[in-house]
C-alpha atoms as a PDB file:
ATOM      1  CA  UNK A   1      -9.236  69.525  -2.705  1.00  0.00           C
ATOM      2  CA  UNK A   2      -7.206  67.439  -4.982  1.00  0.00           C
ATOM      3  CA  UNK A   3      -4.598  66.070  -3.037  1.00  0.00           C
ATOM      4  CA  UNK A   4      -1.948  67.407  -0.448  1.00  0.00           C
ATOM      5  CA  UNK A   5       1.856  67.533  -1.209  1.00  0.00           C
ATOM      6  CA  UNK A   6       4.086  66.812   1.421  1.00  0.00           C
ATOM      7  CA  UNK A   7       1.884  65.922   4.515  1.00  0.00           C
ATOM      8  CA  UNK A   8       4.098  63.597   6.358  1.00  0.00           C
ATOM      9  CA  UNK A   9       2.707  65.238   9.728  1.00  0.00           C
ATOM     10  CA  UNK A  10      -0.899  64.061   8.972  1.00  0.00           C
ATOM     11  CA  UNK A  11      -0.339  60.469  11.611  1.00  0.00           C
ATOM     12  CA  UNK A  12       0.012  63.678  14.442  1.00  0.00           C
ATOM     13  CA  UNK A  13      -4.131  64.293  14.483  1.00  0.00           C
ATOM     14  CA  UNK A  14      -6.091  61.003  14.590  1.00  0.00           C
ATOM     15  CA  UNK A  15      -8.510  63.016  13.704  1.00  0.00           C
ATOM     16  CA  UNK A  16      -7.417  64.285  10.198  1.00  0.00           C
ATOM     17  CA  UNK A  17      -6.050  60.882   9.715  1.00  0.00           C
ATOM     18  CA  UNK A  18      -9.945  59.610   9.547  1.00  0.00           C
ATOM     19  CA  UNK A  19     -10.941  62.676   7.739  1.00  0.00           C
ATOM     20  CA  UNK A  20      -7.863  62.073   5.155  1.00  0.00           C
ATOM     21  CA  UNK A  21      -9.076  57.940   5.313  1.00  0.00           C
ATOM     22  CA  UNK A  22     -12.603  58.664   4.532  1.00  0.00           C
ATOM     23  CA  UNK A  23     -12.154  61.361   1.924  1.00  0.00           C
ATOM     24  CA  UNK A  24      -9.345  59.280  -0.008  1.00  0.00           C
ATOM     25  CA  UNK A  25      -7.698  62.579  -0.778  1.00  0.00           C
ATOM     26  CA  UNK A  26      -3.888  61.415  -2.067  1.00  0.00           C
ATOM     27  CA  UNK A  27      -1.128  62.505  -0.327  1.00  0.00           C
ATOM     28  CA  UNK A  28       2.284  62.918  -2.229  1.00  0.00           C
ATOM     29  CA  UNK A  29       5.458  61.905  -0.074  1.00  0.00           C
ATOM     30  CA  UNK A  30       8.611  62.316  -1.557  1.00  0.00           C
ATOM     31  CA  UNK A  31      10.820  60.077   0.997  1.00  0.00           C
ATOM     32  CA  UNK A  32      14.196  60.949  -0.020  1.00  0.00           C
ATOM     33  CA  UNK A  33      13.717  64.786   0.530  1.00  0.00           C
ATOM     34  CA  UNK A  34      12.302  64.076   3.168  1.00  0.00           C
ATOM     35  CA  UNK A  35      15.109  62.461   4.446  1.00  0.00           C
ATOM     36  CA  UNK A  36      17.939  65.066   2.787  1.00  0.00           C
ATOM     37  CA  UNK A  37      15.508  68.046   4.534  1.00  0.00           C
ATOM     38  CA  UNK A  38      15.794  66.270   8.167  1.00  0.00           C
ATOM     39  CA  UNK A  39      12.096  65.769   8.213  1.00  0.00           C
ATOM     40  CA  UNK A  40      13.000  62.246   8.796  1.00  0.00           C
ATOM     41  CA  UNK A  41      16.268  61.457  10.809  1.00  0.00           C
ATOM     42  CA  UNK A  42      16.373  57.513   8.385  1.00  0.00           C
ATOM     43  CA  UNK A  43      13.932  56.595   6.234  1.00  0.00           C
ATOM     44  CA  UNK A  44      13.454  53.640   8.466  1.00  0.00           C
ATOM     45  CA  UNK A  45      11.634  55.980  10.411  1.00  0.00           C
ATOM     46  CA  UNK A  46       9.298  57.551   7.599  1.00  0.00           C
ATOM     47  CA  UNK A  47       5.246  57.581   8.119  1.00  0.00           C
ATOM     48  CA  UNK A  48       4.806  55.954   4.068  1.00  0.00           C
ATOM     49  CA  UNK A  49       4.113  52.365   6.192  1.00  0.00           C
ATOM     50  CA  UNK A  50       2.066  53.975   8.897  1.00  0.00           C
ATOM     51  CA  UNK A  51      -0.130  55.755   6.157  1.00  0.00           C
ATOM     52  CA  UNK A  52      -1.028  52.801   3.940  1.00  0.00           C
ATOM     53  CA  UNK A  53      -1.784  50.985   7.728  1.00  0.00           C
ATOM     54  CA  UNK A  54      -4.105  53.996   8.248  1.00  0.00           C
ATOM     55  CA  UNK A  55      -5.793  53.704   5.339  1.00  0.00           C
ATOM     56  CA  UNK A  56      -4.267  56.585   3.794  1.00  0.00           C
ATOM     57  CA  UNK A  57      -4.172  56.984  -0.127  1.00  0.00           C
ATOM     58  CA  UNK A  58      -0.749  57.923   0.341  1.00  0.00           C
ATOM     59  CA  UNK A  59       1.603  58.205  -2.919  1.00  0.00           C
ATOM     60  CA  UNK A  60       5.285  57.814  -3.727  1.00  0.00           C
ATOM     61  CA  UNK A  61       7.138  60.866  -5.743  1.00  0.00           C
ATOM     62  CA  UNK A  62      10.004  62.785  -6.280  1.00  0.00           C
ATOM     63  CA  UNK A  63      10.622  66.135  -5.571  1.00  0.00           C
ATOM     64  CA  UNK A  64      13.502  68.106  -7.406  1.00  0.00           C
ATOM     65  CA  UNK A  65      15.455  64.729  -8.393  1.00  0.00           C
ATOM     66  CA  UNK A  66      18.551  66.680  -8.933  1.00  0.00           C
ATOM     67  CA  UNK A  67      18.709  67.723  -5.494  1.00  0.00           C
ATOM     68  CA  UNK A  68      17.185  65.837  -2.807  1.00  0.00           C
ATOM     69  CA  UNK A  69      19.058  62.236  -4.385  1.00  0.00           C
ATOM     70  CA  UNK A  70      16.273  60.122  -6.653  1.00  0.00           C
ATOM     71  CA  UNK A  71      13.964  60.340  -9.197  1.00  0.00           C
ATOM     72  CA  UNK A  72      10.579  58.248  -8.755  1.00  0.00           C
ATOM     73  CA  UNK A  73      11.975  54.762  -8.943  1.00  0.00           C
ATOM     74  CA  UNK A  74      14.848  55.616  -6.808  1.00  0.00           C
ATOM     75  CA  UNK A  75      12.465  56.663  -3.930  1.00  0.00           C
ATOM     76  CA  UNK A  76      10.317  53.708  -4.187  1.00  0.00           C
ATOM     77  CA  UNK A  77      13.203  51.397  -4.322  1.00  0.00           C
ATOM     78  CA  UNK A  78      14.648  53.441  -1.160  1.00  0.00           C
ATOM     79  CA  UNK A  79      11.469  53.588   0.730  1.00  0.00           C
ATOM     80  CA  UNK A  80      10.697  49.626   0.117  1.00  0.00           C
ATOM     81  CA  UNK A  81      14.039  48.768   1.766  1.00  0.00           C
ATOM     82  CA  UNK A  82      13.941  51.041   4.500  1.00  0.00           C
ATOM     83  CA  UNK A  83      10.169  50.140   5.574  1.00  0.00           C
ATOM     84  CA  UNK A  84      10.419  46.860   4.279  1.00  0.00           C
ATOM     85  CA  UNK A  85       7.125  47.363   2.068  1.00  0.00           C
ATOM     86  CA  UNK A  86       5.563  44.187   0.647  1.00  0.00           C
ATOM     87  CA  UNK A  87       4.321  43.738  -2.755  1.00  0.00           C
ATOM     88  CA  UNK A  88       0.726  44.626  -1.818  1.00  0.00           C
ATOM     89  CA  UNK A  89       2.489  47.943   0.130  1.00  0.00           C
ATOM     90  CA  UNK A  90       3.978  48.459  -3.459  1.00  0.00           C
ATOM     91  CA  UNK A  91       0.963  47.366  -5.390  1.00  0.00           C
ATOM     92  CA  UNK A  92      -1.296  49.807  -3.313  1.00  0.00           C
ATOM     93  CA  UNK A  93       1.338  52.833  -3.808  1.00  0.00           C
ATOM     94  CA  UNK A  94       0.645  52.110  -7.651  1.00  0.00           C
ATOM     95  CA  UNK A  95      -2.827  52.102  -7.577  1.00  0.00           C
ATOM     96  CA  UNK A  96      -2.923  55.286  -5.482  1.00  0.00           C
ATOM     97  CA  UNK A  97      -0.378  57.122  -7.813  1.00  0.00           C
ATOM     98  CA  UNK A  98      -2.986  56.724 -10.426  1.00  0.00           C
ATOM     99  CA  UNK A  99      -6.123  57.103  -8.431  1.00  0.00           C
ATOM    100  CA  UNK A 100      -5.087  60.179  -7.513  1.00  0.00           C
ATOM    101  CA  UNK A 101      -3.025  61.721 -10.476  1.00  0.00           C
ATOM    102  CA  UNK A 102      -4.772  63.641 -12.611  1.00  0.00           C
ATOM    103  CA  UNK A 103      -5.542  61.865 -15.809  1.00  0.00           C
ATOM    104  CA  UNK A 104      -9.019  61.249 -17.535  1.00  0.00           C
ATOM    105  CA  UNK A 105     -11.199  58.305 -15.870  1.00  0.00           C
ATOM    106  CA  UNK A 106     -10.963  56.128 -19.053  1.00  0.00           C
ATOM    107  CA  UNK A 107      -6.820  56.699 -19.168  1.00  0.00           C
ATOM    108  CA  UNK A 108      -7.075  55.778 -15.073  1.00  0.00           C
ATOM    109  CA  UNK A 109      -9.246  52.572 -15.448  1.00  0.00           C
ATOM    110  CA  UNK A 110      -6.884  51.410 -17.994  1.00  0.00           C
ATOM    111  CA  UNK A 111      -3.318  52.113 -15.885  1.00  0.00           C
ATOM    112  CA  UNK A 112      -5.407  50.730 -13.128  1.00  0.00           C
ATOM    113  CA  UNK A 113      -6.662  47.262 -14.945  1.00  0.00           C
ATOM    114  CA  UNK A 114      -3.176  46.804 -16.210  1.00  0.00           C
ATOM    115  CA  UNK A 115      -1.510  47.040 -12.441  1.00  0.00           C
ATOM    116  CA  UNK A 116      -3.979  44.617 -11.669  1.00  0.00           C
ATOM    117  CA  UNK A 117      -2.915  42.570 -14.744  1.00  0.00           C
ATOM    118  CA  UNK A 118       1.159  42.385 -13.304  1.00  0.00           C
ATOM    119  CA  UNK A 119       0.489  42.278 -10.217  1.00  0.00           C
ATOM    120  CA  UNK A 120      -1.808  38.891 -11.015  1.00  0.00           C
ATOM    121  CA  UNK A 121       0.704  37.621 -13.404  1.00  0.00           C
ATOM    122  CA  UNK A 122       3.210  38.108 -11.044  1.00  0.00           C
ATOM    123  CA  UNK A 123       1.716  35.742  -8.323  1.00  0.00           C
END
């Protein structure tokens, strides 16, 4: 398996949660549908915090911009406010985006040396 899209019932089965932990299989959330589809009642409430606390390779996307109210940046930006994510919630997001996209290793390693090159530069 490659990743799961949309799994932001995983936190109900401690049990897949350690599966989903061990394995390091990404999970795409997409926080403002989530939110415009009721599957969160305020994104205050959404798991994204509770799955990077679990150990979770969970990732930030988008999911048909147009209509569900962000692109990419607009859901991280939303999702950071609402769960007040830190930079190393927002550093780990990164990392996982790329860990688990599917690019080449050598185009991975190099997205994933130059996070690690802002996010040091940035203190």
């Amino acid at each position: 398996m490659d990743r799961i899209d949309h799994d932001n019932r995983a936190l109900e089965d401690p049990a897949l949660v350690r599966r989903l932990a061990a394995s390091g299989i990404p999970l795409t959330v997409c926080p403002l549908s989530n939110l415009r589809l009721r599957g969160v009642p305020d994104l205050r409430r959404h798991p994204l915090k509770r799955m990077l606390d679990a150990g979770l390779k969970a990732t930030v996307n988008s999911d048909d911009p147009s209509y569900f109210g962000g692109y990419l940046l607009d859901n991280f930006a939303a999702a950071a406010e609402a769960l007040g994510l830190g930079r190393p919630d927002l550093i780990t997001l990164a990392r996982n985006s790329i860990e688990g996209s599917f690019l080449d290793e050598p185009a991975k390693e190099a997205h994933l040396a130059r996070i690690d090159q802002i996010a040091v530069a940035a203190g």
